[in-house]
PDB file of N, CA and C in Angstrom:
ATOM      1  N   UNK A   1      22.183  -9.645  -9.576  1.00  0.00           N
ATOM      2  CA  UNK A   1      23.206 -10.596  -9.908  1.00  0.00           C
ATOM      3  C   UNK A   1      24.006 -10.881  -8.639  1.00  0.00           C
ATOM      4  N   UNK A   2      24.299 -12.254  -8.648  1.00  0.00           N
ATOM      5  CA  UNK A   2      25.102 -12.341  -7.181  1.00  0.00           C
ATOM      6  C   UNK A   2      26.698 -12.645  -7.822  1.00  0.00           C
ATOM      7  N   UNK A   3      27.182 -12.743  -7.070  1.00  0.00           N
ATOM      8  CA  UNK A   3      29.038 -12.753  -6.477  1.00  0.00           C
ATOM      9  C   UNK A   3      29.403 -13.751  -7.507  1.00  0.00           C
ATOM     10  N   UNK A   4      28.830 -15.292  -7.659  1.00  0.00           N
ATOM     11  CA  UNK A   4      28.978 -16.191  -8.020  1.00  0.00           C
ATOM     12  C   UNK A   4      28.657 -16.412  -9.885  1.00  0.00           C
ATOM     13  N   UNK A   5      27.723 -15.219  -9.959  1.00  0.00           N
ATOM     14  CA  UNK A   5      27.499 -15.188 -11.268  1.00  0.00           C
ATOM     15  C   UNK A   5      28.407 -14.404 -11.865  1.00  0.00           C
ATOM     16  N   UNK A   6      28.732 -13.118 -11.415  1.00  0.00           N
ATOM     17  CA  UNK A   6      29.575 -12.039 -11.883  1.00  0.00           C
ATOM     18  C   UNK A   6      30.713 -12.448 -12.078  1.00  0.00           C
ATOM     19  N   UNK A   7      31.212 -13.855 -11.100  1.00  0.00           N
ATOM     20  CA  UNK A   7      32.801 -13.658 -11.758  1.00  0.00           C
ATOM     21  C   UNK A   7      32.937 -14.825 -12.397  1.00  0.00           C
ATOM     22  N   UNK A   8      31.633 -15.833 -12.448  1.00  0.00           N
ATOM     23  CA  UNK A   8      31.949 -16.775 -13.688  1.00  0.00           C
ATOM     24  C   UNK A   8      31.843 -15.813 -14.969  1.00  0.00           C
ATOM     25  N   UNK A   9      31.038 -14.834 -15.526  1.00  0.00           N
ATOM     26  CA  UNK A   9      30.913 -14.187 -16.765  1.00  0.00           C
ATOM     27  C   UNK A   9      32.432 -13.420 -16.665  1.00  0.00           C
ATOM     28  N   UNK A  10      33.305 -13.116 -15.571  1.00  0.00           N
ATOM     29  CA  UNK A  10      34.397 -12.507 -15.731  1.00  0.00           C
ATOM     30  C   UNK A  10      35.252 -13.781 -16.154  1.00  0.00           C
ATOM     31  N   UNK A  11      35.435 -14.735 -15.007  1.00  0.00           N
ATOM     32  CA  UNK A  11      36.222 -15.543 -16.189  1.00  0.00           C
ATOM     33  C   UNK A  11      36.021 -16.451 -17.469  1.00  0.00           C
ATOM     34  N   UNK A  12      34.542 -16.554 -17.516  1.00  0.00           N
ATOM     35  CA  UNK A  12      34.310 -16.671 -19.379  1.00  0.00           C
ATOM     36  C   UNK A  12      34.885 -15.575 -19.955  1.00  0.00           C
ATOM     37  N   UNK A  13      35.452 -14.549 -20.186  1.00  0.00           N
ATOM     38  CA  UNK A  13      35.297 -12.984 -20.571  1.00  0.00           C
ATOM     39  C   UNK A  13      37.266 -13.134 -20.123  1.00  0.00           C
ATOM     40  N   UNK A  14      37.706 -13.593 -19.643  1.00  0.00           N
ATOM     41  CA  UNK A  14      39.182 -13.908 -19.287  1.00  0.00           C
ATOM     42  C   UNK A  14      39.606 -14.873 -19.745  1.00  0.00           C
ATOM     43  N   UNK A  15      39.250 -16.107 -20.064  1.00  0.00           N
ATOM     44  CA  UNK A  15      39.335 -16.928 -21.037  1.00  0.00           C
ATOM     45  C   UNK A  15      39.726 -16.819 -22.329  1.00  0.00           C
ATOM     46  N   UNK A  16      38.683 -15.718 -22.974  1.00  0.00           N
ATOM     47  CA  UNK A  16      38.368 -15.204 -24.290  1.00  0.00           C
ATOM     48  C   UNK A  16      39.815 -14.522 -24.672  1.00  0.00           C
ATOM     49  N   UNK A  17      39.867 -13.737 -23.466  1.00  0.00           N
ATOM     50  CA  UNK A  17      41.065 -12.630 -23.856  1.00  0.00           C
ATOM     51  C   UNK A  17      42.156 -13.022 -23.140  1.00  0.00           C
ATOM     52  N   UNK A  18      42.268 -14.750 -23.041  1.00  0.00           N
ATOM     53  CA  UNK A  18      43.746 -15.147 -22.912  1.00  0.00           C
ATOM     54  C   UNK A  18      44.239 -14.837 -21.267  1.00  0.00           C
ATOM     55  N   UNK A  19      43.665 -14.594 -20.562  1.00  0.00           N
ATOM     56  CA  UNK A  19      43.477 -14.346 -19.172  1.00  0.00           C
ATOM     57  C   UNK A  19      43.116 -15.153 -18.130  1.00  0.00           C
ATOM     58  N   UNK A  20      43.798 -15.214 -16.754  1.00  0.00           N
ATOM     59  CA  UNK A  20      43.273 -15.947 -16.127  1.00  0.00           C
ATOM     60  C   UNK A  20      42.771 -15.265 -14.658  1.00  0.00           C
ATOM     61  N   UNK A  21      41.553 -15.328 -13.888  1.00  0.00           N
ATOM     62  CA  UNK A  21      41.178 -15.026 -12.625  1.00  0.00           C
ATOM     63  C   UNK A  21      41.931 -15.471 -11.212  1.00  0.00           C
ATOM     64  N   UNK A  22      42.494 -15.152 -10.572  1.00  0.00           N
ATOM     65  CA  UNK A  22      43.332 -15.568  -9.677  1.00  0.00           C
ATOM     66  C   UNK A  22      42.545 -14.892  -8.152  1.00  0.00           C
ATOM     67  N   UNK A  23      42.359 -15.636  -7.321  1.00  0.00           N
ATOM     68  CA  UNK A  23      41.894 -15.005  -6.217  1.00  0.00           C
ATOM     69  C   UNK A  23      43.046 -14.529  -5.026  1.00  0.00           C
ATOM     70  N   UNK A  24      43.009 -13.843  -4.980  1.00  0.00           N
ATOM     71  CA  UNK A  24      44.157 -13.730  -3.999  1.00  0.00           C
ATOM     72  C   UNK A  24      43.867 -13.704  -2.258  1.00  0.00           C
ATOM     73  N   UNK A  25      44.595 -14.317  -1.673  1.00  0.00           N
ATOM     74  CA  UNK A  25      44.686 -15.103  -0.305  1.00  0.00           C
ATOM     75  C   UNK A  25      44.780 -14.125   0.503  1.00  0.00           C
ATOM     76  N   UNK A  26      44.320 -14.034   1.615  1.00  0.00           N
ATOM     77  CA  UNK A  26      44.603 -12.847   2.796  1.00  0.00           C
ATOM     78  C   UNK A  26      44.086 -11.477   2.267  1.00  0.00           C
ATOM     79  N   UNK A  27      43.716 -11.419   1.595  1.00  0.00           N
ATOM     80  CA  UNK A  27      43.641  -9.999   0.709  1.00  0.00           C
ATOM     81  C   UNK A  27      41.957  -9.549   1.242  1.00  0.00           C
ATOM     82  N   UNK A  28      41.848  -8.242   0.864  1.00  0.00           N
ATOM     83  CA  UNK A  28      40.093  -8.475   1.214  1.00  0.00           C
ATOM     84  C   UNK A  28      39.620  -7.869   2.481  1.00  0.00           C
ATOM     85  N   UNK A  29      38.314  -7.664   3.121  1.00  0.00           N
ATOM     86  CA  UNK A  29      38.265  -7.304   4.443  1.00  0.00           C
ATOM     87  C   UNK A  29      36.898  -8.226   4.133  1.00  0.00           C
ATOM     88  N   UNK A  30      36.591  -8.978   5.882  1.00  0.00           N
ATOM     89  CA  UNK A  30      35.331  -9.644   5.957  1.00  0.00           C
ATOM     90  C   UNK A  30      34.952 -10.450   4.799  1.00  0.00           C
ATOM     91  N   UNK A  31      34.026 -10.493   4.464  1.00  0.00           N
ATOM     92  CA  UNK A  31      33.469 -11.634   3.327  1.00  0.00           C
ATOM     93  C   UNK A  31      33.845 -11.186   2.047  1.00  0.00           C
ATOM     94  N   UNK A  32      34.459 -10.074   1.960  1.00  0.00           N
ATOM     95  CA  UNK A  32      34.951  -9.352   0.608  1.00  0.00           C
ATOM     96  C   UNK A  32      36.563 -10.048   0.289  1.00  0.00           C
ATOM     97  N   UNK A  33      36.409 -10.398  -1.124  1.00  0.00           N
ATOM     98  CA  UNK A  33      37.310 -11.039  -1.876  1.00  0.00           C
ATOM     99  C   UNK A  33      37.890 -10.571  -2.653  1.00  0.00           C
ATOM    100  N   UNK A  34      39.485  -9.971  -3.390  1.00  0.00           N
ATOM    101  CA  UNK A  34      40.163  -9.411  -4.028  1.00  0.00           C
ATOM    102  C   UNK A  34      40.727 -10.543  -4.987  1.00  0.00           C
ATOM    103  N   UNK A  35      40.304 -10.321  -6.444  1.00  0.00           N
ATOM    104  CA  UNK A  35      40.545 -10.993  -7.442  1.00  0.00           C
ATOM    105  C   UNK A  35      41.728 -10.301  -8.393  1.00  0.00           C
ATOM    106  N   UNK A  36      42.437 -11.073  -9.248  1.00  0.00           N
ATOM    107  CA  UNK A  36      43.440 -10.257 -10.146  1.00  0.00           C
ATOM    108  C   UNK A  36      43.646 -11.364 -11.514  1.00  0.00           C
ATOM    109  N   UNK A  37      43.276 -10.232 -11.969  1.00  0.00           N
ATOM    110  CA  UNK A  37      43.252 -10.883 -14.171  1.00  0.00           C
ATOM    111  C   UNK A  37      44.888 -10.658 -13.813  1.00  0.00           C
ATOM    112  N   UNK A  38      45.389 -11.910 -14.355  1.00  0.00           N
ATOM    113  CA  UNK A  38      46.873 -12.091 -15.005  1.00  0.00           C
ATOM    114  C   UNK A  38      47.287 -12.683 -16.025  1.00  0.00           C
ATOM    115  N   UNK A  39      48.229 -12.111 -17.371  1.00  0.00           N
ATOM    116  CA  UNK A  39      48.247 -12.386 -18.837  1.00  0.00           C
ATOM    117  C   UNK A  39      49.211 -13.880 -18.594  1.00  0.00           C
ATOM    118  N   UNK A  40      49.328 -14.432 -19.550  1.00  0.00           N
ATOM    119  CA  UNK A  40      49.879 -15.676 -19.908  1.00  0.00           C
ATOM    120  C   UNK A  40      51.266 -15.825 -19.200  1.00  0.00           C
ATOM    121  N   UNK A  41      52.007 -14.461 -19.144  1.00  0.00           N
ATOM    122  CA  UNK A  41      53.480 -14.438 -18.257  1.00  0.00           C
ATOM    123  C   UNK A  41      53.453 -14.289 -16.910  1.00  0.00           C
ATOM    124  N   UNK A  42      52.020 -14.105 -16.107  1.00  0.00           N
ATOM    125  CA  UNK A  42      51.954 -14.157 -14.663  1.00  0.00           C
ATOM    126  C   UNK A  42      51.690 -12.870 -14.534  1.00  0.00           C
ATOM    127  N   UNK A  43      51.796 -11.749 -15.397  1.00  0.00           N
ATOM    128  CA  UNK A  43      51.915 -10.448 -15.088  1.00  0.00           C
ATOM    129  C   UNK A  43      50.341  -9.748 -14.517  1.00  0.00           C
ATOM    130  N   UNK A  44      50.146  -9.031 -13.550  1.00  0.00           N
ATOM    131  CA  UNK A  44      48.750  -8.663 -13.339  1.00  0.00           C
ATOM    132  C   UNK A  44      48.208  -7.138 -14.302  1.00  0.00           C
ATOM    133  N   UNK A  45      47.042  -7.587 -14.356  1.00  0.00           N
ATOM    134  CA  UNK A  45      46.555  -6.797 -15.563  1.00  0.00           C
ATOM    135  C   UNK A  45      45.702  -5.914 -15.029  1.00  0.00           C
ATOM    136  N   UNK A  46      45.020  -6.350 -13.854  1.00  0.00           N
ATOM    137  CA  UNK A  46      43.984  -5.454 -12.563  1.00  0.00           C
ATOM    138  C   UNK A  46      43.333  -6.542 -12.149  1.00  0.00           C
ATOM    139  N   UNK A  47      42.958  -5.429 -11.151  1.00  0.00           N
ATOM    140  CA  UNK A  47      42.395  -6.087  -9.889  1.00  0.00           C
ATOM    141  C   UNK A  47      41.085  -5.893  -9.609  1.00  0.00           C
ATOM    142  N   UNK A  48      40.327  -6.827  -9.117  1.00  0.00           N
ATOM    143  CA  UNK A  48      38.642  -6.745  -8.181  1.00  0.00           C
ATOM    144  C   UNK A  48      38.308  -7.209  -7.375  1.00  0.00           C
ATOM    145  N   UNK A  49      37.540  -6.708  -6.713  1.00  0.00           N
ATOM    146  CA  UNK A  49      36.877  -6.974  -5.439  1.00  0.00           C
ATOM    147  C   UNK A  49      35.659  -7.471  -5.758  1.00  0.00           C
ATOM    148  N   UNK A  50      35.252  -8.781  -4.830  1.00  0.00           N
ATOM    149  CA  UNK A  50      33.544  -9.210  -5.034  1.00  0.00           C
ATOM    150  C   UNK A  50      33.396  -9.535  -3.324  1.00  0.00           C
ATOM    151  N   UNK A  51      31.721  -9.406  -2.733  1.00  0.00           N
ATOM    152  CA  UNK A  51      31.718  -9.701  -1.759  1.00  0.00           C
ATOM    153  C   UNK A  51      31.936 -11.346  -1.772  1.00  0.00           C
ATOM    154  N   UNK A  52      31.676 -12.017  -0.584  1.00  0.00           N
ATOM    155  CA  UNK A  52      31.707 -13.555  -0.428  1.00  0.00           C
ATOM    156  C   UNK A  52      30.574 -13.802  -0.264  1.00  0.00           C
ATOM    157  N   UNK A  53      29.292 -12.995   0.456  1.00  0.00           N
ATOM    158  CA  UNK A  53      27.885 -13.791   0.637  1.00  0.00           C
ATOM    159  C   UNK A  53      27.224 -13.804  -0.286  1.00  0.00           C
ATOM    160  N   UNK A  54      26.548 -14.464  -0.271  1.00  0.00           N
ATOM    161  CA  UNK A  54      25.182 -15.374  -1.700  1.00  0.00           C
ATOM    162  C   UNK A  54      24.048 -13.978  -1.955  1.00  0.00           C
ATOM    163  N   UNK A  55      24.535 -12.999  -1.316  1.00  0.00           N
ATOM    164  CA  UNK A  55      23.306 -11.899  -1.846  1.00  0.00           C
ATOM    165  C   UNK A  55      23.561 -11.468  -3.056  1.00  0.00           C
ATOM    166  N   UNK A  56      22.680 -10.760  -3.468  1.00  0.00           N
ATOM    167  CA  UNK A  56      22.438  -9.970  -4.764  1.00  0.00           C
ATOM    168  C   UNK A  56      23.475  -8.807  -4.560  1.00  0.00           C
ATOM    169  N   UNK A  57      24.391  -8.601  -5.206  1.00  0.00           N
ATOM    170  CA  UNK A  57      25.289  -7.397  -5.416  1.00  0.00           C
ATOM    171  C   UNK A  57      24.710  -6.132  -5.531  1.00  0.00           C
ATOM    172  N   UNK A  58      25.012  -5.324  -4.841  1.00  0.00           N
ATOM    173  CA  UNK A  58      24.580  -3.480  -5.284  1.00  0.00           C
ATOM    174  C   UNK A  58      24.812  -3.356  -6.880  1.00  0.00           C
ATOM    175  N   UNK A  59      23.901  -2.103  -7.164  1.00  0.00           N
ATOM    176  CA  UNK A  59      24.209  -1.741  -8.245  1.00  0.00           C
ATOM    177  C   UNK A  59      25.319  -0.990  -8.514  1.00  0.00           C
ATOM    178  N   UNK A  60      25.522  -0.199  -7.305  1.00  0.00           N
ATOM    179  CA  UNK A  60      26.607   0.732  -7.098  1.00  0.00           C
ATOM    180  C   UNK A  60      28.282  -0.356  -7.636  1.00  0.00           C
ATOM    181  N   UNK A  61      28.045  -1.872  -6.834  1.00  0.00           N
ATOM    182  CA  UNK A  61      29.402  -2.737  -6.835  1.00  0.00           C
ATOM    183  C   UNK A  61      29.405  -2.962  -8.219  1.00  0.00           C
ATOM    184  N   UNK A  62      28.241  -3.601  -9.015  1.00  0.00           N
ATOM    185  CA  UNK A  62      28.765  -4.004 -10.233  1.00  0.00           C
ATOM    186  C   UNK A  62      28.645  -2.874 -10.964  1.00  0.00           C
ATOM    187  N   UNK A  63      28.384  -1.620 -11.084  1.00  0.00           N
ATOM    188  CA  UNK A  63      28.757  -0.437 -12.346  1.00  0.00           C
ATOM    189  C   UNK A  63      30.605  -0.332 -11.814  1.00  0.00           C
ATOM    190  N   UNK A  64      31.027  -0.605 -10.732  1.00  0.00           N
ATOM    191  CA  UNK A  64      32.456  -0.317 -10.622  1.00  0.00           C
ATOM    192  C   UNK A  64      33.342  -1.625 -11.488  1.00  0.00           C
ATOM    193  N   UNK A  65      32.588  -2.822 -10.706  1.00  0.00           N
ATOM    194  CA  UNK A  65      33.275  -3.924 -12.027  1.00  0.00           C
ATOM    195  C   UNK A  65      33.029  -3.453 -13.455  1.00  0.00           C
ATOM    196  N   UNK A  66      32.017  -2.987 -14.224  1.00  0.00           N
ATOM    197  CA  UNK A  66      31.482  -2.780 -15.067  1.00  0.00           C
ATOM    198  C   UNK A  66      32.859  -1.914 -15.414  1.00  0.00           C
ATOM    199  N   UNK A  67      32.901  -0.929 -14.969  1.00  0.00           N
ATOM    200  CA  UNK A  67      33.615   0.229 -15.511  1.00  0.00           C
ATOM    201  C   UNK A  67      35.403  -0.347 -15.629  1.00  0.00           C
ATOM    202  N   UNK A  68      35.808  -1.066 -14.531  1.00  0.00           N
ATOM    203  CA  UNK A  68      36.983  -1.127 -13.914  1.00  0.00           C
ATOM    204  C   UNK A  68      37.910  -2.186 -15.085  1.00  0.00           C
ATOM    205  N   UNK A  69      36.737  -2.786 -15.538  1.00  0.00           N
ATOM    206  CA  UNK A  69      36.975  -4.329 -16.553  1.00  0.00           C
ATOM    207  C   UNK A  69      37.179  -3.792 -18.156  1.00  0.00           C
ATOM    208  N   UNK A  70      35.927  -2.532 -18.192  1.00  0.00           N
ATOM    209  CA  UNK A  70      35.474  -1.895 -19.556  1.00  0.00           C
ATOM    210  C   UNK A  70      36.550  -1.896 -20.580  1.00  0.00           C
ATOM    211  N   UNK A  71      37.979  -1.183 -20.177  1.00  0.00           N
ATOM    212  CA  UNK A  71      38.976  -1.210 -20.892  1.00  0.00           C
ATOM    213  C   UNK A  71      39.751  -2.734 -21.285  1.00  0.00           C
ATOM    214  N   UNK A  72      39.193  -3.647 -21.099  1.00  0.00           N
ATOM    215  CA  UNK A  72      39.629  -4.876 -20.950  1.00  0.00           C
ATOM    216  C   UNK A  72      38.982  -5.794 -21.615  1.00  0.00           C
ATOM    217  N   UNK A  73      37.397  -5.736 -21.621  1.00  0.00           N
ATOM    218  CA  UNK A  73      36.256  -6.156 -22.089  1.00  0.00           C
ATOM    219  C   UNK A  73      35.578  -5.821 -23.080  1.00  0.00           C
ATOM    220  N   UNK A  74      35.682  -4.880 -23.315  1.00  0.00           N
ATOM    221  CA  UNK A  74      35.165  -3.398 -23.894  1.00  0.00           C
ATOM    222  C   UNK A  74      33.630  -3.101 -23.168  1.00  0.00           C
ATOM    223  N   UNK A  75      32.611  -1.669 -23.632  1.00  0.00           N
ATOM    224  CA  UNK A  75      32.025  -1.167 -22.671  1.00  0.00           C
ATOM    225  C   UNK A  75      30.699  -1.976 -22.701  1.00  0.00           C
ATOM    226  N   UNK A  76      29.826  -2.072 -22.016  1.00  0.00           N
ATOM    227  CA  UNK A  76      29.012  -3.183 -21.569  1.00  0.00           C
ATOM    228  C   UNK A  76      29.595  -4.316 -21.711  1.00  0.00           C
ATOM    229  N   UNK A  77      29.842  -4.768 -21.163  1.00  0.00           N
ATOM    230  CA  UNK A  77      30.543  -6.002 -21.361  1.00  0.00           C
ATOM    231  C   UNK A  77      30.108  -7.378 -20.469  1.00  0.00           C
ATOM    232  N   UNK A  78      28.823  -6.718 -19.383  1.00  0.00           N
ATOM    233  CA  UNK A  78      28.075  -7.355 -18.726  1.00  0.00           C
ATOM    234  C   UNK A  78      26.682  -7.525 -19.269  1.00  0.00           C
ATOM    235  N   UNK A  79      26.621  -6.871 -20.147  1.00  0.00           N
ATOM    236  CA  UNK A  79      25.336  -6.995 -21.014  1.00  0.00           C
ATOM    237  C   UNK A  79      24.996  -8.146 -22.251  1.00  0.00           C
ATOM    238  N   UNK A  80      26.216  -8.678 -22.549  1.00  0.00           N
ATOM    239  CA  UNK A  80      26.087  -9.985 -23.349  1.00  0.00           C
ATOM    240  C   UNK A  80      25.868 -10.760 -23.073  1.00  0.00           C
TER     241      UNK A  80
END
């Protein structure tokens, strides 16, 4: 799965639960990007990291989204 897929299914999946994806600016090291779910009052709910290049993501990166979202998503939540 690449960068581009993972965080459209995050913000379909943020949508759902009234949430919005916010990328945040300056944040990040190199091609790596720091994202933050925030509820309807602006408030941040957590945070993620995705790389920026068009490769295929580690498995290692997305079991951490996987896990990091879980309480949010509930568990597989990349599997639908």
């Amino acid at each position: 799965m690449k960068s581009a897929q993972a965080l459209a299914i995050v913000r379909k999946l943020a949508r759902a639960h009234h949430l919005v994806v916010r990328q945040l600016p300056g944040r990040g090291k190199g091609s790596h990007q720091i994202y933050v779910l925030v509820d309807s009052s602006g408030a941040e709910i957590e945070r993620f990291g995705l790389s920026g290049h068009p490769r295929e993501l580690s498995w290692t990166v997305l079991t951490r989204l996987e896990e990091r979202l879980a309480p949010l998503f509930g568990e597989k939540w990349m599997e639908r």
